[in-house]
Protein backbone atom coordinates (compact mmCIF):
# COMPACT_ATOMS: atom_id res chain seq x y z
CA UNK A 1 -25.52 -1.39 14.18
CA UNK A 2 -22.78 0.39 15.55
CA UNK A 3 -22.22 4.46 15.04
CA UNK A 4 -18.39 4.12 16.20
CA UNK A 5 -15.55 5.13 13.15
CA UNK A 6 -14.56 1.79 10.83
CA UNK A 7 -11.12 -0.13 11.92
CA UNK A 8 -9.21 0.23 8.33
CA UNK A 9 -6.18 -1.26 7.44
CA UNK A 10 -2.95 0.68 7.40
CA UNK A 11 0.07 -1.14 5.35
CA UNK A 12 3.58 0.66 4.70
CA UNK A 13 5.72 0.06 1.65
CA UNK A 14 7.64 1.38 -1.48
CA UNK A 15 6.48 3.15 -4.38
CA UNK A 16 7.57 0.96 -7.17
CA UNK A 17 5.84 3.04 -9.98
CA UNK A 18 3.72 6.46 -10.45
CA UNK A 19 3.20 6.41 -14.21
CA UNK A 20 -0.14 6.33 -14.14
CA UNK A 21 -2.66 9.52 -13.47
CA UNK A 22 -3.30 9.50 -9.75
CA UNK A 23 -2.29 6.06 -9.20
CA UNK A 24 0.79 4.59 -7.29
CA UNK A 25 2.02 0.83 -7.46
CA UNK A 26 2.97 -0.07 -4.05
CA UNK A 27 4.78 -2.74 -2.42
CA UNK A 28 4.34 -4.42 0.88
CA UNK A 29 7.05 -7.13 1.56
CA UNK A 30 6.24 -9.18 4.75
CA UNK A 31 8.04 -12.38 5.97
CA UNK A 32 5.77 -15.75 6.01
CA UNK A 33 6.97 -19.03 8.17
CA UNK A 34 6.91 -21.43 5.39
CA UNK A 35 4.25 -24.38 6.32
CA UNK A 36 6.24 -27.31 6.45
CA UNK A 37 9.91 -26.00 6.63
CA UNK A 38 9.72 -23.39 9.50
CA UNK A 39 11.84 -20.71 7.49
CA UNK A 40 10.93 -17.38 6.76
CA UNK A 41 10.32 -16.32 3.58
CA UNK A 42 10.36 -12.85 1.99
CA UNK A 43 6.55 -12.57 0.75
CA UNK A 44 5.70 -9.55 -2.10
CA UNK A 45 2.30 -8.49 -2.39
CA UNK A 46 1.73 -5.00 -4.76
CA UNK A 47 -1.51 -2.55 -4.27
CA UNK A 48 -2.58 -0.19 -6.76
CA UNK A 49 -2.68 2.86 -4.79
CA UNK A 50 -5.23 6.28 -5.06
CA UNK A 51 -2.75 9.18 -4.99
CA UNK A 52 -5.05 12.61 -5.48
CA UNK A 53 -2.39 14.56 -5.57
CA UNK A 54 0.46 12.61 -7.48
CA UNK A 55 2.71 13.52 -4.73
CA UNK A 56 4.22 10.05 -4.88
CA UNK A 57 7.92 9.35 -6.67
CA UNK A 58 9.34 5.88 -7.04
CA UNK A 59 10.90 4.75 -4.17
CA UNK A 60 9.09 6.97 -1.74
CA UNK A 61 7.91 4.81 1.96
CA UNK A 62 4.48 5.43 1.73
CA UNK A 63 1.61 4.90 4.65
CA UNK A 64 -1.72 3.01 3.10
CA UNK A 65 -5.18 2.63 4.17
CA UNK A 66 -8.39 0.99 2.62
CA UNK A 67 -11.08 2.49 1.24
CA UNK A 68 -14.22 2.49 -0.67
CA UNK A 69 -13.82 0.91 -3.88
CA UNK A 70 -12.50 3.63 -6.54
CA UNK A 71 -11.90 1.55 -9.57
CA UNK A 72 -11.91 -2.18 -10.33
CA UNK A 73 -8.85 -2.87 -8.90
CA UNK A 74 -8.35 -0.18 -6.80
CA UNK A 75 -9.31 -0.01 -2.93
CA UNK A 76 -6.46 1.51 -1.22
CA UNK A 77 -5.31 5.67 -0.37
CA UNK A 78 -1.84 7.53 0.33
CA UNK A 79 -2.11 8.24 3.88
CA UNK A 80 0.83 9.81 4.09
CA UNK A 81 4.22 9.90 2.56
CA UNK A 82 6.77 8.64 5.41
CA UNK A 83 10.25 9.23 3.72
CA UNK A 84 11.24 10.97 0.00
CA UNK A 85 13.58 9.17 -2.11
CA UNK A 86 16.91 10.12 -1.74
């Protein structure tokens, strides 16, 4: 066993809601090469997001990283907030 820190994953998206108590819906859009076609292909995938703090607005770039599980479908953090909505 190894006593060094854990490599987590860090994603960055949007905000696309904060309705709920401290949870944020993100979304990280990525670009996948299609399989047989070669083109690239706008590819959505959205996290639900542990915000303590409910710092988070729609439309906010957020930094993510994974966690312990909190919930059932909830194993991602706000790292930080990168850029407010405008």
């Amino acid at each position: 066993m190894s006593t060094g820190k854990i490599a987590r994953k860090t994603l960055t998206g949007t905000v696309v809601s904060a309705a709920m108590d401290k949870t944020a819906v993100v979304s990280i859009e990525s670009l996948k090469k299609h399989a047989r076609y070669g083109k690239y292909v706008k590819h959505n995938v959205k996290y639900k997001v542990h915000d303590e703090a409910n710092d988070c607005n729609v439309a906010d770039k957020v930094s993510i990283v994974e966690c312990r599980p909190i919930s059932k479908d909830k194993n991602w953090r706000v790292k930080e907030i990168l850029e407010r909505a405008k």
